[in-house]
PDB file of N, CA and C in Angstrom:
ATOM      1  N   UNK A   1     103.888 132.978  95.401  1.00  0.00           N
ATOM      2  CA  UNK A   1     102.850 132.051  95.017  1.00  0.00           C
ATOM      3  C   UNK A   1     101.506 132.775  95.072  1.00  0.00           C
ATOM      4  N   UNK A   2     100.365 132.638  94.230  1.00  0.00           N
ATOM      5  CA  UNK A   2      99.360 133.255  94.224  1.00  0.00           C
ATOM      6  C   UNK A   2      98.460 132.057  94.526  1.00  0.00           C
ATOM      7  N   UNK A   3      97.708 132.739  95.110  1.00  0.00           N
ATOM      8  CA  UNK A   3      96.309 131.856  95.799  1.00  0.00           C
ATOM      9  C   UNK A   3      95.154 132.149  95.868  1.00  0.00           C
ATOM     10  N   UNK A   4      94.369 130.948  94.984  1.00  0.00           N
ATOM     11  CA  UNK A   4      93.177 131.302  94.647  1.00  0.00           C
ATOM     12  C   UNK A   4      92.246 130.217  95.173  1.00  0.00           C
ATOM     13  N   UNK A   5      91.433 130.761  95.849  1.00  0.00           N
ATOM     14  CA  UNK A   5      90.181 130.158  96.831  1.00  0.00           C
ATOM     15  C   UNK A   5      89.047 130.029  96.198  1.00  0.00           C
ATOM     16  N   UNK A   6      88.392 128.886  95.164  1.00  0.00           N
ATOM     17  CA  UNK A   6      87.182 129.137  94.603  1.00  0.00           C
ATOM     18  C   UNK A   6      85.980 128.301  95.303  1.00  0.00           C
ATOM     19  N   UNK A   7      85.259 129.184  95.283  1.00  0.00           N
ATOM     20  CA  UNK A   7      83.529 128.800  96.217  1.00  0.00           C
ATOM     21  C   UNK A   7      82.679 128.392  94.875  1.00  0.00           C
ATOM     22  N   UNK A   8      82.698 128.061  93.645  1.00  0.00           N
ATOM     23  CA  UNK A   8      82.131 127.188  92.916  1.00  0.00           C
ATOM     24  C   UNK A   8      82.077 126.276  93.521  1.00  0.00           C
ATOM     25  N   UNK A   9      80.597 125.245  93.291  1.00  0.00           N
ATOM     26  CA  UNK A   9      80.790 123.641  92.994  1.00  0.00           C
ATOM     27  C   UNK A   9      80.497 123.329  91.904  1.00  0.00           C
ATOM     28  N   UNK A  10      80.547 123.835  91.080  1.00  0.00           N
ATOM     29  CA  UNK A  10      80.113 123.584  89.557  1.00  0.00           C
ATOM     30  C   UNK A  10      81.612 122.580  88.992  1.00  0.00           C
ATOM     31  N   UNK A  11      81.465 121.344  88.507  1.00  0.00           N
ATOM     32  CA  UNK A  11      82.490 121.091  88.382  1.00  0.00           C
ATOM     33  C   UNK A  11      82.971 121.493  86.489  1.00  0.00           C
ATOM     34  N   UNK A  12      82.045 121.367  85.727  1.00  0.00           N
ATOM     35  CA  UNK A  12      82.409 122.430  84.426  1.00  0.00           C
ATOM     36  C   UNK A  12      83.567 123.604  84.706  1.00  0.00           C
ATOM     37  N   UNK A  13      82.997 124.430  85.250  1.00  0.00           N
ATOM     38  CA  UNK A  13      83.519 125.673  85.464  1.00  0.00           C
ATOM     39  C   UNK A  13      84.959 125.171  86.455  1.00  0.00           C
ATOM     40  N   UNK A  14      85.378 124.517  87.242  1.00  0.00           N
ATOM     41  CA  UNK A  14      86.117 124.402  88.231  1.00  0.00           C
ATOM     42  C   UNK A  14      86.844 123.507  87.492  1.00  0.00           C
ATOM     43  N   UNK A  15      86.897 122.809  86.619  1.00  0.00           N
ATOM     44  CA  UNK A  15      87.868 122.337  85.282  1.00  0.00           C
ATOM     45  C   UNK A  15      88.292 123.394  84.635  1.00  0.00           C
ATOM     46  N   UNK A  16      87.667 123.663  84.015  1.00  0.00           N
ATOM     47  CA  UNK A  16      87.717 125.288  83.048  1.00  0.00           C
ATOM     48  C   UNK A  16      89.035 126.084  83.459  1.00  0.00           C
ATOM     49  N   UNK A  17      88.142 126.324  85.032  1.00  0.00           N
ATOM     50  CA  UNK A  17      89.137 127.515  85.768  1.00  0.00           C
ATOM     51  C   UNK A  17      90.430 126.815  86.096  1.00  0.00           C
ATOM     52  N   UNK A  18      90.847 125.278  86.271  1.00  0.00           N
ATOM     53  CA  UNK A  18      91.733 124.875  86.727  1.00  0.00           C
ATOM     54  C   UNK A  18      93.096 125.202  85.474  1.00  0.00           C
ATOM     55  N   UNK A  19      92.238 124.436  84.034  1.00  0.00           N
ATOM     56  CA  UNK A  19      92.865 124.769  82.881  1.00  0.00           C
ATOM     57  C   UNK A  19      93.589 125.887  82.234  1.00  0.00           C
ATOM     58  N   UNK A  20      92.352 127.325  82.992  1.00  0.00           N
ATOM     59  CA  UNK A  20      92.552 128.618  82.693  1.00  0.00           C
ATOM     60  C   UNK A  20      93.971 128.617  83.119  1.00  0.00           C
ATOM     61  N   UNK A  21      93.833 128.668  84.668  1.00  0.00           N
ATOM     62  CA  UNK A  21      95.182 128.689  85.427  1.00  0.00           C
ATOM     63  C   UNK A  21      96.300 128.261  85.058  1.00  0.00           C
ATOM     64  N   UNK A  22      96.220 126.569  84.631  1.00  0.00           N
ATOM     65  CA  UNK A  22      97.094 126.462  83.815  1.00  0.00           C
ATOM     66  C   UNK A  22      97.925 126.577  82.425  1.00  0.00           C
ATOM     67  N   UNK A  23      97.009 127.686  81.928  1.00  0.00           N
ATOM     68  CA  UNK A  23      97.454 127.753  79.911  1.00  0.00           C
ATOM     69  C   UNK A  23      97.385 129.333  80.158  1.00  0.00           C
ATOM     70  N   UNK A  24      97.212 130.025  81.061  1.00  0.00           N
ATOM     71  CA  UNK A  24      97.059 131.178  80.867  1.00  0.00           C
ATOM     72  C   UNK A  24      97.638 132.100  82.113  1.00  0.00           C
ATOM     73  N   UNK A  25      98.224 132.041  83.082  1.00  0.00           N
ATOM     74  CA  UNK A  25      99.291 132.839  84.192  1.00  0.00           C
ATOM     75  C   UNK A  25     100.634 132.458  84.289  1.00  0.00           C
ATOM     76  N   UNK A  26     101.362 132.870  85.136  1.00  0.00           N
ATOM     77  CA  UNK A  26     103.039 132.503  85.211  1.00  0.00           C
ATOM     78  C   UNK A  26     102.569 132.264  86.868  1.00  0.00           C
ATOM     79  N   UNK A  27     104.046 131.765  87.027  1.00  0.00           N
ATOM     80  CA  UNK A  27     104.633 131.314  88.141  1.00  0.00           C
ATOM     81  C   UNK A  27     103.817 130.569  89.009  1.00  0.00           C
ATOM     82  N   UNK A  28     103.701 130.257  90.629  1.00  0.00           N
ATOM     83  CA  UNK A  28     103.879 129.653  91.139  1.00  0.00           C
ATOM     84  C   UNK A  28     101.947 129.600  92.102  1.00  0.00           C
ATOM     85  N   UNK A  29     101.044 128.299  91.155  1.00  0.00           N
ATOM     86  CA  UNK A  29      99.307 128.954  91.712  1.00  0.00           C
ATOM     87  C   UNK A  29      99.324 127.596  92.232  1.00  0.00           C
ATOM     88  N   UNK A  30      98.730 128.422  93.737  1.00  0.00           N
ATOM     89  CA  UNK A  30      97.810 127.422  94.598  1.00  0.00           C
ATOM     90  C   UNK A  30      96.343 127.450  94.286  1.00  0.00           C
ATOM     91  N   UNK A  31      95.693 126.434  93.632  1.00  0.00           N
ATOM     92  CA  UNK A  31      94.406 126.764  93.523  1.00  0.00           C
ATOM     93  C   UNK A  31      93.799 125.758  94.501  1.00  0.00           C
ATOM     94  N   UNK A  32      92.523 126.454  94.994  1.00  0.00           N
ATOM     95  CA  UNK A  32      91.442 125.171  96.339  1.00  0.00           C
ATOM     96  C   UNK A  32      90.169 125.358  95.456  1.00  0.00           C
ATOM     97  N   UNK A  33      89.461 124.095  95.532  1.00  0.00           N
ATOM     98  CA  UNK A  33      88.183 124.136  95.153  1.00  0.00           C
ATOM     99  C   UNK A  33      87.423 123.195  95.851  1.00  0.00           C
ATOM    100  N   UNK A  34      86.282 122.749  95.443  1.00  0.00           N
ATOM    101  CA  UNK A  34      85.162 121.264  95.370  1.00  0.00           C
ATOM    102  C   UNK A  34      84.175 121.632  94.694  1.00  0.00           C
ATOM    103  N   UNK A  35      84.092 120.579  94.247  1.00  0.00           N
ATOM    104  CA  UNK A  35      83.104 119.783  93.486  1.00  0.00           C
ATOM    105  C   UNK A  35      81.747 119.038  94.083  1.00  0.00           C
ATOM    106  N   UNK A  36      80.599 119.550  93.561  1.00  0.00           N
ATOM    107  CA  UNK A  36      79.128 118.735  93.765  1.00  0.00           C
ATOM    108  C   UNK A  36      79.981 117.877  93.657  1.00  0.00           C
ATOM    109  N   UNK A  37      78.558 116.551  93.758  1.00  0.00           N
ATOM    110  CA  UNK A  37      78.839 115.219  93.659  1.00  0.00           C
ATOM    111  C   UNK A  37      79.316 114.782  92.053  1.00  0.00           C
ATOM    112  N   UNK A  38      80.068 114.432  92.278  1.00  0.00           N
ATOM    113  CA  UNK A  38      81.138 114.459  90.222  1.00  0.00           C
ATOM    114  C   UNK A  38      81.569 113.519  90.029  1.00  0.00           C
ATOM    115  N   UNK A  39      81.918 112.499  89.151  1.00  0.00           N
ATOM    116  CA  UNK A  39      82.824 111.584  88.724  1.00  0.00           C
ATOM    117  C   UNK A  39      83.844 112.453  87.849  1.00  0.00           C
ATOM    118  N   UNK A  40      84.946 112.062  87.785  1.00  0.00           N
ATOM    119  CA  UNK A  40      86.055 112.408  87.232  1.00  0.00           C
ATOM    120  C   UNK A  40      86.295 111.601  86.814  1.00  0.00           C
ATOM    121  N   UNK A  41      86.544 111.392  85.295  1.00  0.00           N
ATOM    122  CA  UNK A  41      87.524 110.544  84.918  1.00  0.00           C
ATOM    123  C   UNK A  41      88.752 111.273  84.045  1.00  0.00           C
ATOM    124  N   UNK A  42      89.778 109.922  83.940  1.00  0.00           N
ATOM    125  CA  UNK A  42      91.089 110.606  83.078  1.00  0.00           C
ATOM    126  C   UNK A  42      91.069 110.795  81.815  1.00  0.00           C
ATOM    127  N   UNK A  43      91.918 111.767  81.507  1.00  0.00           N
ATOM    128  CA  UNK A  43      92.134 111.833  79.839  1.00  0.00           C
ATOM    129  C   UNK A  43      91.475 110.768  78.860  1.00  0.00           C
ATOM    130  N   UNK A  44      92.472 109.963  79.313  1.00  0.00           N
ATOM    131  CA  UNK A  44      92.231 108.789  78.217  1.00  0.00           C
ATOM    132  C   UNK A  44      91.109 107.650  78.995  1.00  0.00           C
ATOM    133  N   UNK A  45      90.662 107.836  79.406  1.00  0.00           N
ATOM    134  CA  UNK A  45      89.830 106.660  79.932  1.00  0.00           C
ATOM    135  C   UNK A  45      88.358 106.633  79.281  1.00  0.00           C
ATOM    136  N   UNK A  46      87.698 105.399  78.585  1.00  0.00           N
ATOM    137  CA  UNK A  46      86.417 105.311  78.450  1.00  0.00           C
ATOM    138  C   UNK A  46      85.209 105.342  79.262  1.00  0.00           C
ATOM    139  N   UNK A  47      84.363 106.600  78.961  1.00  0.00           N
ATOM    140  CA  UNK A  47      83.737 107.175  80.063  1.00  0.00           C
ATOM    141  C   UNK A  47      82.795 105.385  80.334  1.00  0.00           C
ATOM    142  N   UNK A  48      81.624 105.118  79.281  1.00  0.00           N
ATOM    143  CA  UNK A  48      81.354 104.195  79.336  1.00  0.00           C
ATOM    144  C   UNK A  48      81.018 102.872  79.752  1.00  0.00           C
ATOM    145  N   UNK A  49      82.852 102.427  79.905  1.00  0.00           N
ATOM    146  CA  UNK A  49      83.499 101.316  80.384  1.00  0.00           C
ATOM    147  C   UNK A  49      83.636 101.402  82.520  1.00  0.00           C
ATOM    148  N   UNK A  50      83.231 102.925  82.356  1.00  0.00           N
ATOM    149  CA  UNK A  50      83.967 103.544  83.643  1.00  0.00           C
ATOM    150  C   UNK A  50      82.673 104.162  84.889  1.00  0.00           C
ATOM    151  N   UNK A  51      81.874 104.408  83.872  1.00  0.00           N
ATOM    152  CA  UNK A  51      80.734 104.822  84.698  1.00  0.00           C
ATOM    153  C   UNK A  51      79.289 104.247  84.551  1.00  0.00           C
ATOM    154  N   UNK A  52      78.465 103.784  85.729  1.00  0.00           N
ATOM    155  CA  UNK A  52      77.289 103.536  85.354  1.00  0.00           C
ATOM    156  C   UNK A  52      76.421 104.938  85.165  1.00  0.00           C
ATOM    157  N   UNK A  53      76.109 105.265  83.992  1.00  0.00           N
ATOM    158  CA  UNK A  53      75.422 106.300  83.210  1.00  0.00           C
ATOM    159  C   UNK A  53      74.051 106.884  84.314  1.00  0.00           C
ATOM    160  N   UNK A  54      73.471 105.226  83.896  1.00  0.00           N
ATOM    161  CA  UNK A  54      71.730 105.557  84.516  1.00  0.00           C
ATOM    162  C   UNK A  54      72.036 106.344  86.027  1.00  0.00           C
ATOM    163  N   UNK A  55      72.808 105.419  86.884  1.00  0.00           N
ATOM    164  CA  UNK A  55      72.775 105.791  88.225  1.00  0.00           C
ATOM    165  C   UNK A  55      73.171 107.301  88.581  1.00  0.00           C
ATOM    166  N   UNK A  56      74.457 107.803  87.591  1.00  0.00           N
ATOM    167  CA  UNK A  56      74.730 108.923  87.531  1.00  0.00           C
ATOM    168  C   UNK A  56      73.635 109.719  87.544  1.00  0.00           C
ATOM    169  N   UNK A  57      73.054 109.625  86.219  1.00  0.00           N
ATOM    170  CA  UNK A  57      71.868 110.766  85.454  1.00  0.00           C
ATOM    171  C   UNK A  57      70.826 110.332  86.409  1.00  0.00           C
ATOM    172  N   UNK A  58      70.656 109.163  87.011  1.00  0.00           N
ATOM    173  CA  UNK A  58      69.423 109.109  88.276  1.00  0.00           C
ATOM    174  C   UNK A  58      69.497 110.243  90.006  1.00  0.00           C
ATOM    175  N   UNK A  59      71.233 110.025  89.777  1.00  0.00           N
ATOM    176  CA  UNK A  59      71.111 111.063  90.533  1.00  0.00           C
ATOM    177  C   UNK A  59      71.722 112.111  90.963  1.00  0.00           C
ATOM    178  N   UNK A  60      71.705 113.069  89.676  1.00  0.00           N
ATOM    179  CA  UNK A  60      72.163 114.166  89.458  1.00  0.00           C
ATOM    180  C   UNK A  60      73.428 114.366  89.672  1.00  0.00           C
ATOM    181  N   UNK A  61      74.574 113.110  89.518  1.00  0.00           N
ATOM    182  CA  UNK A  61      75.661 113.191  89.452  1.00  0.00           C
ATOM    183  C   UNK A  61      76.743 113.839  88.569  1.00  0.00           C
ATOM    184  N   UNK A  62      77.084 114.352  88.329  1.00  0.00           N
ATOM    185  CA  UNK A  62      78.598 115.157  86.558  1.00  0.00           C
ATOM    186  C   UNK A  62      79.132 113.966  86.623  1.00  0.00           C
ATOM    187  N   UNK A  63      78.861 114.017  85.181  1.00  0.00           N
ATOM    188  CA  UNK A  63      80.497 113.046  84.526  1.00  0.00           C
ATOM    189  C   UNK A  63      81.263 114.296  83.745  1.00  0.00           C
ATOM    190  N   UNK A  64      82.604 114.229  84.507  1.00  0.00           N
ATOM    191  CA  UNK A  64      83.226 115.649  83.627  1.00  0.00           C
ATOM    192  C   UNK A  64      85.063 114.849  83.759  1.00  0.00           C
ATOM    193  N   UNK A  65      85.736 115.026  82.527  1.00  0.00           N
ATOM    194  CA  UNK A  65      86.949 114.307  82.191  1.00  0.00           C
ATOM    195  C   UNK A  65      88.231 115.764  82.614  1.00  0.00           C
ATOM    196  N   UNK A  66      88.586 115.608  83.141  1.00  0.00           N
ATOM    197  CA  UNK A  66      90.149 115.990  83.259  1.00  0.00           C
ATOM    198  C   UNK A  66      90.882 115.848  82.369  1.00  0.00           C
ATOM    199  N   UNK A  67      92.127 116.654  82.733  1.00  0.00           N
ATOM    200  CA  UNK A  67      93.503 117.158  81.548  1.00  0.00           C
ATOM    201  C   UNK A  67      94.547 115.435  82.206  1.00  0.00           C
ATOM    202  N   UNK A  68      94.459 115.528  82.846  1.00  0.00           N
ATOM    203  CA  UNK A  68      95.737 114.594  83.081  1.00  0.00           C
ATOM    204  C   UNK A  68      94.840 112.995  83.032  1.00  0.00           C
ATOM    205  N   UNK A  69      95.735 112.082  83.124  1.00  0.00           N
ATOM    206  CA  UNK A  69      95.893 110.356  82.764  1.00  0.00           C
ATOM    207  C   UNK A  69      95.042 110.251  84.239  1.00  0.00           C
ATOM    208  N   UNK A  70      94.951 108.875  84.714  1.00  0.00           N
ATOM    209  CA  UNK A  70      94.401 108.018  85.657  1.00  0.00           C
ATOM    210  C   UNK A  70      93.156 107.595  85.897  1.00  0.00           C
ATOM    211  N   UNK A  71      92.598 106.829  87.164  1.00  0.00           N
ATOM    212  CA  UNK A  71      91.695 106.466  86.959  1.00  0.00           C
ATOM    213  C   UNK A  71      90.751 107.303  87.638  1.00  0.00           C
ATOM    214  N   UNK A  72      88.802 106.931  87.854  1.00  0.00           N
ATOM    215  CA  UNK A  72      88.068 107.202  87.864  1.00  0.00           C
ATOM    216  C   UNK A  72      87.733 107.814  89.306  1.00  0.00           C
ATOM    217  N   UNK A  73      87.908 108.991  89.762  1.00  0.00           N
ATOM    218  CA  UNK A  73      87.150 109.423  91.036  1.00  0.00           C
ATOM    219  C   UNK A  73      86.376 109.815  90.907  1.00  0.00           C
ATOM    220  N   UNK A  74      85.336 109.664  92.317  1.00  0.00           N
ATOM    221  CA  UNK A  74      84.419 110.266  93.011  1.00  0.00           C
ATOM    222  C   UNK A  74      84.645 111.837  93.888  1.00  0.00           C
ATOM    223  N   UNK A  75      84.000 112.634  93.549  1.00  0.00           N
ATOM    224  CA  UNK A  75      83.976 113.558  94.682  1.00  0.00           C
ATOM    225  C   UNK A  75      82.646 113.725  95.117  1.00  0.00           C
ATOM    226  N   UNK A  76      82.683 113.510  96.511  1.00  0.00           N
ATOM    227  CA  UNK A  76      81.172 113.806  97.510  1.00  0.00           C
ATOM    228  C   UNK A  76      81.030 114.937  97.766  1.00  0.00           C
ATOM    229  N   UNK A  77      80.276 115.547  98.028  1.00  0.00           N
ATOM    230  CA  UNK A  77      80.157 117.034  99.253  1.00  0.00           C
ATOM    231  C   UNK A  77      80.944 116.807 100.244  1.00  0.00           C
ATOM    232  N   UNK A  78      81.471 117.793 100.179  1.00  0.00           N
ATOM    233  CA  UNK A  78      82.683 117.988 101.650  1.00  0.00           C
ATOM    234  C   UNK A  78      84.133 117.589 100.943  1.00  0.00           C
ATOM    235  N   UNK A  79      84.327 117.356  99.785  1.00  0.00           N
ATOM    236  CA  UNK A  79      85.607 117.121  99.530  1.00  0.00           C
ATOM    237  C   UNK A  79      86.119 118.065  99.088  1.00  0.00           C
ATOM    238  N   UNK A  80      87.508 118.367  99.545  1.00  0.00           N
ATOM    239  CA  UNK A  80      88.092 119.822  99.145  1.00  0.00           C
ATOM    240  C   UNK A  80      89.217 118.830  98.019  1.00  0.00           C
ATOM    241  N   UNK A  81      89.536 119.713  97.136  1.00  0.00           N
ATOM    242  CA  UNK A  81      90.153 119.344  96.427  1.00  0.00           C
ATOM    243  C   UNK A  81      91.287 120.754  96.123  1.00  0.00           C
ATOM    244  N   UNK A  82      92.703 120.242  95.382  1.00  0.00           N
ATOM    245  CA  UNK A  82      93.334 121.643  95.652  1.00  0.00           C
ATOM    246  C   UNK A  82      94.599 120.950  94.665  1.00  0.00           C
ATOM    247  N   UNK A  83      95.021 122.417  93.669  1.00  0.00           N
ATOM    248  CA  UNK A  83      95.701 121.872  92.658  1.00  0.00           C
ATOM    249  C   UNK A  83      96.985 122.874  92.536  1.00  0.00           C
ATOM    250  N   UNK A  84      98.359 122.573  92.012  1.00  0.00           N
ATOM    251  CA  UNK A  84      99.540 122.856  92.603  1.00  0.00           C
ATOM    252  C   UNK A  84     100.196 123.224  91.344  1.00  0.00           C
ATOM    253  N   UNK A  85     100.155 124.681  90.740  1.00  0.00           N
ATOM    254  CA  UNK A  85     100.646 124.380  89.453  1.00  0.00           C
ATOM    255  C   UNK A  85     102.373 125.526  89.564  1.00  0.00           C
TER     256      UNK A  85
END
């Protein structure tokens, strides 16, 4: 298994890199990250319907969409997040 520890909080780039990982190595990746303060939403979900905009852009929150389905998270500072491909 290969393991990759990223010290980004950029959540652009920490999508990106998650994607990279997944469309572009073999076998068996532990990836760890976090994210500034971010909303996530799913694939298919209307950002819109899902996020209050102003409050976001009031305070310097990401709205950034993910590869996979579900609903709408939050990540705060201090949340580690970690993906299993």
């Amino acid at each position: 298994m290969k393991i990759y520890i990223n010290e980004s909080t950029d959540p652009y780039y920490n999508l990106a890199a998650e994607e990279y990982l997944l469309e572009h190595t073999s076998g068996d990746i532990f990836f760890l990250w976090r994210n500034s303060p971010t909303v996530v939403i799913g694939k298919n979900q209307n950002a819109l319907a899902e996020i209050d905009t102003r409050f976001t852009e009031e305070n310097n929150i990401a709205v950034v969409r993910r590869l996979t389905g579900g609903g709408a998270v939050f990540d705060a500072r201090g949340n580690v997040k970690l993906t299993v491909i």
